[in-house]
C-alpha atoms as a PDB file:
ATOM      1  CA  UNK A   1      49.306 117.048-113.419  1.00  0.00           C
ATOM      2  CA  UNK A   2      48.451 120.540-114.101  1.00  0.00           C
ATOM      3  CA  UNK A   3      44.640 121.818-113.141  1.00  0.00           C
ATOM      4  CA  UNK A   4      44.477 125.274-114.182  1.00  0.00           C
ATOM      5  CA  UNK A   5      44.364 126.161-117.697  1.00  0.00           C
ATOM      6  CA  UNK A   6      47.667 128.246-118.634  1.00  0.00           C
ATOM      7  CA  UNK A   7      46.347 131.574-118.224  1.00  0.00           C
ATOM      8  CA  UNK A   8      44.604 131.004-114.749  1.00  0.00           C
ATOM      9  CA  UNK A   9      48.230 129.487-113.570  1.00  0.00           C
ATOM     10  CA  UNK A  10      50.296 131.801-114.726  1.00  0.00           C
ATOM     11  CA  UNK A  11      48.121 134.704-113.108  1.00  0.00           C
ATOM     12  CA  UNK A  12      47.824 132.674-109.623  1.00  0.00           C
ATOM     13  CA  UNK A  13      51.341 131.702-109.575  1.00  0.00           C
ATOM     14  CA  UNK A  14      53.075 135.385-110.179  1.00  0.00           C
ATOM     15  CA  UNK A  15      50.564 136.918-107.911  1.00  0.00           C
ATOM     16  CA  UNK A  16      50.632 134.662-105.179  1.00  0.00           C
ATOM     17  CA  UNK A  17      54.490 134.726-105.461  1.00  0.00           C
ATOM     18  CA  UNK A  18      54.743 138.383-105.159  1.00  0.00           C
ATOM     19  CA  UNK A  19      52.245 138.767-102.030  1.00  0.00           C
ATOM     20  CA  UNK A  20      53.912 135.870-100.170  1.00  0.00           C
ATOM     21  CA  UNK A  21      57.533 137.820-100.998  1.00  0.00           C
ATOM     22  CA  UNK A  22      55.713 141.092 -99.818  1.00  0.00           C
ATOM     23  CA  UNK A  23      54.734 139.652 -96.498  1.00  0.00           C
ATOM     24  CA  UNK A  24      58.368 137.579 -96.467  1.00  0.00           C
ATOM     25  CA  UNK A  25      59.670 140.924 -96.002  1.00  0.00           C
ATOM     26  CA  UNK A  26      57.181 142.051 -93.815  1.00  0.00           C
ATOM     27  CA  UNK A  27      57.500 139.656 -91.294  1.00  0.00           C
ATOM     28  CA  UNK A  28      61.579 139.307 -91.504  1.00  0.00           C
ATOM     29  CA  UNK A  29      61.681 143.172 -91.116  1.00  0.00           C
ATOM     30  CA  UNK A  30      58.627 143.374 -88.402  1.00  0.00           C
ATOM     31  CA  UNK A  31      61.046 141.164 -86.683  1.00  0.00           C
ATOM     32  CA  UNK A  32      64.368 142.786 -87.287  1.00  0.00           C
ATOM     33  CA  UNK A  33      62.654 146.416 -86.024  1.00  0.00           C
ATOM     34  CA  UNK A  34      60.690 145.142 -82.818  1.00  0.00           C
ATOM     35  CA  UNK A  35      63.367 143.192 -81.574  1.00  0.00           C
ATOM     36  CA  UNK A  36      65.948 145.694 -82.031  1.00  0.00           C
ATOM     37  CA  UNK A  37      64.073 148.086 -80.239  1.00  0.00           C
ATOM     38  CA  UNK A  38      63.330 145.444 -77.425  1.00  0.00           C
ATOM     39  CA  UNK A  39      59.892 144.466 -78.223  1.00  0.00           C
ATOM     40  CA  UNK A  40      58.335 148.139 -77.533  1.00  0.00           C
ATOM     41  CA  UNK A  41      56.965 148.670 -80.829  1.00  0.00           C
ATOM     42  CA  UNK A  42      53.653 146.998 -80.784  1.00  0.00           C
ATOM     43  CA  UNK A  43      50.459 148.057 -81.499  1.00  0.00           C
ATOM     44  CA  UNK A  44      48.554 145.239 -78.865  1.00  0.00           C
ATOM     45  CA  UNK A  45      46.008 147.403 -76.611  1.00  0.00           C
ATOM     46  CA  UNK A  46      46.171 145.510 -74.324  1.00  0.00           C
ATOM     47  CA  UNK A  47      48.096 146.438 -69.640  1.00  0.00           C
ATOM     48  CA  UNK A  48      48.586 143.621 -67.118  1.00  0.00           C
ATOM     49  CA  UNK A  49      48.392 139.952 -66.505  1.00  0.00           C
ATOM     50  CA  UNK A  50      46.511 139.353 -69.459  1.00  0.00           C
ATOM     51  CA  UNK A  51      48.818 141.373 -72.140  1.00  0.00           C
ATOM     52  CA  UNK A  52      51.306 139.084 -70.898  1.00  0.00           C
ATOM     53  CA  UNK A  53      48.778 135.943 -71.548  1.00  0.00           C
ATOM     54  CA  UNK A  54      48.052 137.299 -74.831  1.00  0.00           C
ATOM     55  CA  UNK A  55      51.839 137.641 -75.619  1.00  0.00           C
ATOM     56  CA  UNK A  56      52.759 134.428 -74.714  1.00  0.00           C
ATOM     57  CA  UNK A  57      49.812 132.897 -76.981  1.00  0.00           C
ATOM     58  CA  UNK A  58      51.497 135.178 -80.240  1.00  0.00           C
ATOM     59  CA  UNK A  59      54.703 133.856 -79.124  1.00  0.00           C
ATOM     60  CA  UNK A  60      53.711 130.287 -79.064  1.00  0.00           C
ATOM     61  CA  UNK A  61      51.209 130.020 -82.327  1.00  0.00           C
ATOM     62  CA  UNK A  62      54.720 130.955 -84.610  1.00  0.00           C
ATOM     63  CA  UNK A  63      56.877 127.582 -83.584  1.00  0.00           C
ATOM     64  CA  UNK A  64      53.157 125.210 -82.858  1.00  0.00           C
ATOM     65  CA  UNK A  65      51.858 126.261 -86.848  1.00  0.00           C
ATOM     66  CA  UNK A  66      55.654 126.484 -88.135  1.00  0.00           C
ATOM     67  CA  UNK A  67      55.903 122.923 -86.783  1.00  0.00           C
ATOM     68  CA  UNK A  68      52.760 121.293 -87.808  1.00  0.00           C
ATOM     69  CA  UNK A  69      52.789 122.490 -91.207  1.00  0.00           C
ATOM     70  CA  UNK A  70      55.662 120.290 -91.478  1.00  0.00           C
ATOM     71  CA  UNK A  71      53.368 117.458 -90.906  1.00  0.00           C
ATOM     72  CA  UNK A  72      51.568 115.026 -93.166  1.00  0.00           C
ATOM     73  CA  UNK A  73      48.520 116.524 -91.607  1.00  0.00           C
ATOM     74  CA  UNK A  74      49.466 120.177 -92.238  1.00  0.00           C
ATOM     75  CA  UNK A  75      51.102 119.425 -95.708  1.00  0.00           C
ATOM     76  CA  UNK A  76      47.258 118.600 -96.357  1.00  0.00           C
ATOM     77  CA  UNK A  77      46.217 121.450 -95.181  1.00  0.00           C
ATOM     78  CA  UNK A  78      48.446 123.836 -96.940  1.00  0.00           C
ATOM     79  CA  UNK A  79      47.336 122.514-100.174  1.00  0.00           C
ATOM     80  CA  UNK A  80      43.528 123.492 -99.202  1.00  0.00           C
ATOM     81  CA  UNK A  81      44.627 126.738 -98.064  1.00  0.00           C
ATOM     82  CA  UNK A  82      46.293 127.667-101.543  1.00  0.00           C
ATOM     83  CA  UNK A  83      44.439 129.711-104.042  1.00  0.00           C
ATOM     84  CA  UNK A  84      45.132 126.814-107.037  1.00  0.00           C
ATOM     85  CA  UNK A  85      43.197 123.513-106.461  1.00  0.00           C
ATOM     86  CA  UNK A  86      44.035 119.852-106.848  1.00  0.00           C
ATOM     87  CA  UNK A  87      47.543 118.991-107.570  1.00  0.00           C
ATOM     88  CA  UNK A  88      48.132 122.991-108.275  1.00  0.00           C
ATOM     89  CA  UNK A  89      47.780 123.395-104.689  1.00  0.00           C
ATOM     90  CA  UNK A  90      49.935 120.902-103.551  1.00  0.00           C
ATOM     91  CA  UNK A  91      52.521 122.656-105.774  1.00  0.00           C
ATOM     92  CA  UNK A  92      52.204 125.773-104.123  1.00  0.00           C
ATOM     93  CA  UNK A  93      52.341 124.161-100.747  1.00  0.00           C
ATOM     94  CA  UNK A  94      55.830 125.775-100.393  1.00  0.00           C
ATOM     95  CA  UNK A  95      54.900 129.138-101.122  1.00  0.00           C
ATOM     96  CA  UNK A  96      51.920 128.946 -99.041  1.00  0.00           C
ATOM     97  CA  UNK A  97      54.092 127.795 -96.057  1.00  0.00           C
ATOM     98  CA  UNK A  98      56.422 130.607 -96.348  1.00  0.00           C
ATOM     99  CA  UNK A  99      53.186 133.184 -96.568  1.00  0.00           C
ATOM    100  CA  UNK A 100      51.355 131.663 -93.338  1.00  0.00           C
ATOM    101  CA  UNK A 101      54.960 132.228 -91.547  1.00  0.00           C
ATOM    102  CA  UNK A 102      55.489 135.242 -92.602  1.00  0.00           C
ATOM    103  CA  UNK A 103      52.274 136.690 -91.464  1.00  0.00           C
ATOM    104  CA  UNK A 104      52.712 134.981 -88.279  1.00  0.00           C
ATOM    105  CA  UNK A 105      55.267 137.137 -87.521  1.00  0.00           C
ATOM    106  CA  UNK A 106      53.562 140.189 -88.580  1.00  0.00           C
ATOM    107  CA  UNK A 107      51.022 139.339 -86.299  1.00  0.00           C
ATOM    108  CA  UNK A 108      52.820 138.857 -83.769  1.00  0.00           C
ATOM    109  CA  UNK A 109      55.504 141.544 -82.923  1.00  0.00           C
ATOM    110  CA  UNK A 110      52.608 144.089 -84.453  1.00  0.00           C
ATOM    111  CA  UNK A 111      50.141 142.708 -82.102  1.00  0.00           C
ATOM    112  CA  UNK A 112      51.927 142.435 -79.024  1.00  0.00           C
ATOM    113  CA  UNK A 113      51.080 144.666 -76.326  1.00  0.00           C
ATOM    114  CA  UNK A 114      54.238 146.353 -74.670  1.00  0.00           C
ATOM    115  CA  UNK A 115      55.155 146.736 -71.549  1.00  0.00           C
ATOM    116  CA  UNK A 116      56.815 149.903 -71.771  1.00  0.00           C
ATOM    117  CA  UNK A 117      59.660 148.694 -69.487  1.00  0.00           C
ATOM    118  CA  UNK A 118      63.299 149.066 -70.760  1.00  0.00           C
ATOM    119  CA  UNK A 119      65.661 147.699 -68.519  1.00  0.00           C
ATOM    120  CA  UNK A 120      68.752 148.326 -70.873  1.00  0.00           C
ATOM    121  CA  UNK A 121      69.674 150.687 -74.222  1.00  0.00           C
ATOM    122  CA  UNK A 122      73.085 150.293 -75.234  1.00  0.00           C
ATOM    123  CA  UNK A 123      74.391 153.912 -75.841  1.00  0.00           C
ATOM    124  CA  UNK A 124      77.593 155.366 -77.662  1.00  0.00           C
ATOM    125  CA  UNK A 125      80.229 152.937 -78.752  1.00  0.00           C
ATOM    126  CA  UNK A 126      78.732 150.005 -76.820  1.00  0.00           C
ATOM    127  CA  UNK A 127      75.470 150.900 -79.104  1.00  0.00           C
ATOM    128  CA  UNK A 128      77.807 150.445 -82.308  1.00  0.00           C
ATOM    129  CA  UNK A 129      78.840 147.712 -81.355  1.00  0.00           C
ATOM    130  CA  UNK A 130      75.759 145.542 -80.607  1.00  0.00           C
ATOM    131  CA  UNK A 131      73.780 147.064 -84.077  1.00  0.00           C
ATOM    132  CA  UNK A 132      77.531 145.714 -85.179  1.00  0.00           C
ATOM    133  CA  UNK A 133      76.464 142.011 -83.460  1.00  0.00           C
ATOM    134  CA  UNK A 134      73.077 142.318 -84.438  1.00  0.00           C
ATOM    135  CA  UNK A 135      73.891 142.829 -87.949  1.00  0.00           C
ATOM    136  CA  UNK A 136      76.386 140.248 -88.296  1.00  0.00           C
ATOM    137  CA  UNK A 137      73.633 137.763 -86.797  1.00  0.00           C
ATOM    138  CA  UNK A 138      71.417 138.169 -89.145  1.00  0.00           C
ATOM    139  CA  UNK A 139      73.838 138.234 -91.996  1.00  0.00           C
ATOM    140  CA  UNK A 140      74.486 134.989 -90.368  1.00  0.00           C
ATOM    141  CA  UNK A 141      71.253 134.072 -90.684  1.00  0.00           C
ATOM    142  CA  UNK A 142      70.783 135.030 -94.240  1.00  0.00           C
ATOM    143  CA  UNK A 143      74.148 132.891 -94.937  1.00  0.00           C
ATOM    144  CA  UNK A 144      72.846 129.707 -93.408  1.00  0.00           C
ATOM    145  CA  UNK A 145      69.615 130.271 -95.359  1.00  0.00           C
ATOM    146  CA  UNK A 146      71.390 130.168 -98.754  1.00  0.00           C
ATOM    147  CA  UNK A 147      72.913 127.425 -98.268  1.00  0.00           C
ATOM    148  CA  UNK A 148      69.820 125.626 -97.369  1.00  0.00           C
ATOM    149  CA  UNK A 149      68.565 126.685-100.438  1.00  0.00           C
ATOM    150  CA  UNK A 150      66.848 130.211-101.035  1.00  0.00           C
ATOM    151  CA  UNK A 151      64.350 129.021-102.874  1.00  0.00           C
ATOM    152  CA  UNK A 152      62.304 126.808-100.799  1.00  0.00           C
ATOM    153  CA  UNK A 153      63.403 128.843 -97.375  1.00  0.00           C
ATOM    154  CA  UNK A 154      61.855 132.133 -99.550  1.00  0.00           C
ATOM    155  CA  UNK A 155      58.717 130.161-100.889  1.00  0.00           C
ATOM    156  CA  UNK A 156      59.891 130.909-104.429  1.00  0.00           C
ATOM    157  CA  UNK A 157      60.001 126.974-105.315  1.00  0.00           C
ATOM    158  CA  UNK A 158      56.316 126.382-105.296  1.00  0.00           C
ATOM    159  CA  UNK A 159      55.015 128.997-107.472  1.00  0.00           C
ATOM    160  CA  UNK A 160      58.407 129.031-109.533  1.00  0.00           C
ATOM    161  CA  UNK A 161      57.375 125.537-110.483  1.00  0.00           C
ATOM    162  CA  UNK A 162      53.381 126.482-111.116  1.00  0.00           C
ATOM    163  CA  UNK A 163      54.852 128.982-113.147  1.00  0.00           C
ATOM    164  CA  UNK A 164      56.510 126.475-115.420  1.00  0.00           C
ATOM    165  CA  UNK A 165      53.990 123.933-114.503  1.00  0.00           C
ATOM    166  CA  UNK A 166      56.487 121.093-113.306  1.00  0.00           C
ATOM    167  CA  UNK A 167      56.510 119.348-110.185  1.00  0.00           C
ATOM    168  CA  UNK A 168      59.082 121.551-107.395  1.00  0.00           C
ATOM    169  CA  UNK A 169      62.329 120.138-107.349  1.00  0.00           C
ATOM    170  CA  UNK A 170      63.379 120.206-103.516  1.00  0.00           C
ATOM    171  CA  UNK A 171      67.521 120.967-102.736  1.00  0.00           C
ATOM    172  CA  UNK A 172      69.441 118.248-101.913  1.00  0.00           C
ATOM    173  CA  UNK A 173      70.136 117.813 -98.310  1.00  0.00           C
ATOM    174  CA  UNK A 174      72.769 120.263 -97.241  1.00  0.00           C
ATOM    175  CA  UNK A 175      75.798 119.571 -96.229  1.00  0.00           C
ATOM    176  CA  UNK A 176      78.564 121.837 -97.628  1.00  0.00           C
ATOM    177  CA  UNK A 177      79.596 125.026 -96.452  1.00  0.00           C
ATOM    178  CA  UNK A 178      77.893 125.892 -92.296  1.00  0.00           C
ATOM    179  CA  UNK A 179      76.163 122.610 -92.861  1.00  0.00           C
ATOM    180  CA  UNK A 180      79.859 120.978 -92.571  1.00  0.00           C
ATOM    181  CA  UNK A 181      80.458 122.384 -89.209  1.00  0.00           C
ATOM    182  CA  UNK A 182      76.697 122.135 -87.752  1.00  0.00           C
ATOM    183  CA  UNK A 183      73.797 119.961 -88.815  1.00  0.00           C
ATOM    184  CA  UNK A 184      70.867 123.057 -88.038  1.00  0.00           C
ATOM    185  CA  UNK A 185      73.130 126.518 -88.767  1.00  0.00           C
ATOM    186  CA  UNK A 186      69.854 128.128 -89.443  1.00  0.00           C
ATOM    187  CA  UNK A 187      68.515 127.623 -85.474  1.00  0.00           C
ATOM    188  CA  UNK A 188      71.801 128.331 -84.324  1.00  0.00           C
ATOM    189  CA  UNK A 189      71.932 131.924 -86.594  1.00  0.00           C
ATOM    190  CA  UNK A 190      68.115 132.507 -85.074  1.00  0.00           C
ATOM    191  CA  UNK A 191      69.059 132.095 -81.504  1.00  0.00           C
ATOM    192  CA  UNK A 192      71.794 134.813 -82.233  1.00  0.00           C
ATOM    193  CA  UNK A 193      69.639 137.422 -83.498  1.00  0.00           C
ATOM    194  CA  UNK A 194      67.420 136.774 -80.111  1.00  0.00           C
ATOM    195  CA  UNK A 195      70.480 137.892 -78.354  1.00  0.00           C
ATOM    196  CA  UNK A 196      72.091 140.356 -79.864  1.00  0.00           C
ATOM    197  CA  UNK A 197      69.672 143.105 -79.678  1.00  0.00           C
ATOM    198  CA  UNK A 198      70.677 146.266 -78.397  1.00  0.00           C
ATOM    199  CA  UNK A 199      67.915 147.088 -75.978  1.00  0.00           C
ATOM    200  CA  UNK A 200      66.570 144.675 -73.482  1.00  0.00           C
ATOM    201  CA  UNK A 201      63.555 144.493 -71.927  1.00  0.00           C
ATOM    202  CA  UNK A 202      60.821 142.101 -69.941  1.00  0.00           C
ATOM    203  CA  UNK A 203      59.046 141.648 -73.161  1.00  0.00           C
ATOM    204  CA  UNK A 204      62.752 141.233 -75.016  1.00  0.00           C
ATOM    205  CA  UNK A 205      63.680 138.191 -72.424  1.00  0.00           C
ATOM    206  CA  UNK A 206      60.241 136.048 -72.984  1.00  0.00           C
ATOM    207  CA  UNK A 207      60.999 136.184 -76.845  1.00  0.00           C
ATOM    208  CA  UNK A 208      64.223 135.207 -76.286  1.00  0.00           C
ATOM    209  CA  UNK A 209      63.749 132.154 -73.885  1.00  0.00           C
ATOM    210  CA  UNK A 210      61.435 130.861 -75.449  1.00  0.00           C
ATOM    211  CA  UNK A 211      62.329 130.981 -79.060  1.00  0.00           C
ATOM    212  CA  UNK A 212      66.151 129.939 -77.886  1.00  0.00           C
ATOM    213  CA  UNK A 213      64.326 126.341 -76.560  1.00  0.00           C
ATOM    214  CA  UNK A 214      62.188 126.259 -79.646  1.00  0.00           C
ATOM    215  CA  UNK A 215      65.535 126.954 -81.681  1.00  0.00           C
ATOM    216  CA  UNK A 216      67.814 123.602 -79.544  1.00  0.00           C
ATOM    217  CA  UNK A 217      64.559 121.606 -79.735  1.00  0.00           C
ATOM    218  CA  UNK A 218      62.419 121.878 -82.733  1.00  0.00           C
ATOM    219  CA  UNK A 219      66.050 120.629 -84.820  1.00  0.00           C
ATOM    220  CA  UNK A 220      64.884 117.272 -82.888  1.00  0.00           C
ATOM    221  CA  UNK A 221      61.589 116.675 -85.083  1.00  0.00           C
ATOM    222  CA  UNK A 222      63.661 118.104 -88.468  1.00  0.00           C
ATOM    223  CA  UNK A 223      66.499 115.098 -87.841  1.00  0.00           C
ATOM    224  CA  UNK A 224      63.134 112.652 -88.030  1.00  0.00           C
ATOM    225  CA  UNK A 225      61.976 113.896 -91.468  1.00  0.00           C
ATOM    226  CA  UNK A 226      65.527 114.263 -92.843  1.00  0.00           C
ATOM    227  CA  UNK A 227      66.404 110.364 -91.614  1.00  0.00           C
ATOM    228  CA  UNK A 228      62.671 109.252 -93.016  1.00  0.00           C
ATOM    229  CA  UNK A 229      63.646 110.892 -96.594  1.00  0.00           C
ATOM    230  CA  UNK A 230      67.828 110.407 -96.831  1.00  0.00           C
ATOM    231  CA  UNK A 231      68.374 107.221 -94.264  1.00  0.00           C
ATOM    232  CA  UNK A 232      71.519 106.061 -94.119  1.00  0.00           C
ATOM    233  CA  UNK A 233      72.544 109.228 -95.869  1.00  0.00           C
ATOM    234  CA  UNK A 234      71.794 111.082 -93.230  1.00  0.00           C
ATOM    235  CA  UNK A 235      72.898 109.016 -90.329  1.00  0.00           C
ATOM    236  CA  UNK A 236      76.269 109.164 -92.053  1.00  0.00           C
ATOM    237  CA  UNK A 237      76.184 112.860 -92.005  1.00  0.00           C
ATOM    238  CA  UNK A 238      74.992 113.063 -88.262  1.00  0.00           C
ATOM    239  CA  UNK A 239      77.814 110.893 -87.013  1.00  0.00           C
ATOM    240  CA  UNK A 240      79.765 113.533 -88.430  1.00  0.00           C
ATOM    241  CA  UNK A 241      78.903 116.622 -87.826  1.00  0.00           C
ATOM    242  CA  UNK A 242      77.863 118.268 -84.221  1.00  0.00           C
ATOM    243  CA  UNK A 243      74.055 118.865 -84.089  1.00  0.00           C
ATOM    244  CA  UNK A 244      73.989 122.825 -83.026  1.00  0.00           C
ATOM    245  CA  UNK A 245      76.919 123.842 -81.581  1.00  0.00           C
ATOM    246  CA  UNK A 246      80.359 123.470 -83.367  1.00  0.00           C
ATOM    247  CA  UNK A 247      82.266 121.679 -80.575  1.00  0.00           C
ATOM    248  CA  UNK A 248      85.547 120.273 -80.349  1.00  0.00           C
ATOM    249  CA  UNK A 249      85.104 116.532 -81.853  1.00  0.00           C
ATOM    250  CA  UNK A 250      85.310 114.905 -78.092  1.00  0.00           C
ATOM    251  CA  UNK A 251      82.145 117.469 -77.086  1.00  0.00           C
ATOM    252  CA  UNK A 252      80.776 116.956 -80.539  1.00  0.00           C
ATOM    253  CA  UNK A 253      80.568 112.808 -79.928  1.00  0.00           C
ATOM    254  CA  UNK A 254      78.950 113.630 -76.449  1.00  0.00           C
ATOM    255  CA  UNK A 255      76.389 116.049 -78.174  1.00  0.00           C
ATOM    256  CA  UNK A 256      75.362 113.661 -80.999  1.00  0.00           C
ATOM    257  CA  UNK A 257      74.550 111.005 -78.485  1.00  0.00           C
ATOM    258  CA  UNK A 258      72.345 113.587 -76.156  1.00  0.00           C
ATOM    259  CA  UNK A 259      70.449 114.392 -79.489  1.00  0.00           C
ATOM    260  CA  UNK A 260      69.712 110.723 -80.732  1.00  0.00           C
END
């Protein structure tokens, strides 16, 4: 049930929709840039030992809130942090997610503190061809995102349905199109764009390492919820499809019992 009157909702629901699409953007193109220039972009003060301590702490708060969010714990909090109370807020939770991510990654590849250390710039054709690779992963990315549904990957879903002041109506668990060749095409698409880049660096290699484990292992905890909610549904689906990779069906049955 609705707490705001309609005014109140309408104003908090098409404002807060249009900052958390502002910072959406913000954070998808902080990441797009910093990466493609190998991490060297950031505005963190900070030389030595501890810039790399400090990194390492932006580069681990992303996956630890992204994950905990996802919790009963953090679905709580999400509705406290939203500007609508009550049940309003729990209705935005989506939205609210996708902002708190967003400016995660804002804060992080604007915060980092470079090491101004370029090990490798593609040049000439090889250049091409990487923005080429780079491009195409994130296009990949993008793909794999609408078929998960745009709206809740966006945040649009929470104050779409504050808007019209119904409860969100969550996708139905994917399974056409990339989700018919790999259960978690969105990880998979991630870990490309981590590898793609056209310049490399020290900085460029932590991001990648680490993000590329979060990317094989974090799927792990999203199987849990997505068997808790679809059951037998989705253990039909698993036994089906390969988990990350899509591998002949012989490599495919070995996968699916290394990931259960």
């Amino acid at each position: 049930m609705a707490v705001l009157s309609p005014i109140p909702r309408v104003l908090i629901a098409l404002s807060f929709g249009a900052l958390t699409h502002l910072a959406f953007a913000l954070g998808v193109g902080s990441m797009v840039l910093c990466m493609g220039f190998g991490m060297q972009l950031g505005q963190g003060p900070l030389s030595g030992a501890f810039a790399w301590v400090v990194n390492l702490l932006l580069l681990l708060q992303f996956p630890l809130a992204h994950s905990f969010f996802l919790t009963g714990a953090g679905r709580r909090w999400l509705a406290r942090l939203s500007p609508a109370p009550g049940d309003d807020g729990k209705t935005l939770a989506t939205t609210t997610y996708a902002l708190i991510a967003s400016l995660q990654l804002a804060l992080l590849f604007w915060g980092w503190s470079p090491s101004d250390v370029v090990w490798w710039q593609a040049q000439g054709s090889v250049l091409v061809a990487f923005l080429a690779l780079y491009a195409a992963s994130w296009g990949f990315l993008g793909l794999a995102i609408l078929n998960s549904g745009i709206m809740l990957q966006s945040g649009a879903l929470g104050w779409v349905a504050l808007l019209r002041d119904r409860a969100p109506k969550f996708p139905d668990m994917p399974t056409r199109y990339l989700y018919a060749i790999i259960r978690h095409p969105i990880y998979l698409a991630f870990t490309c764009t981590l590898w793609t880049v056209p310049t490399w660096s020290p900085d460029q290699v932590l991001v990648a390492l680490i993000w590329t484990a979060y990317c094989v292992l974090a799927p792990h905890l999203k199987e849990r919820r997505l068997l808790a909610i679809h059951g037998d549904r989705y253990l039909r689906y698993r036994a089906q499809v390969p988990y990350f990779l899509p591998l002949p069906k012989g490599r495919a049955d070995a996968e699916r019992h290394s990931a259960q």
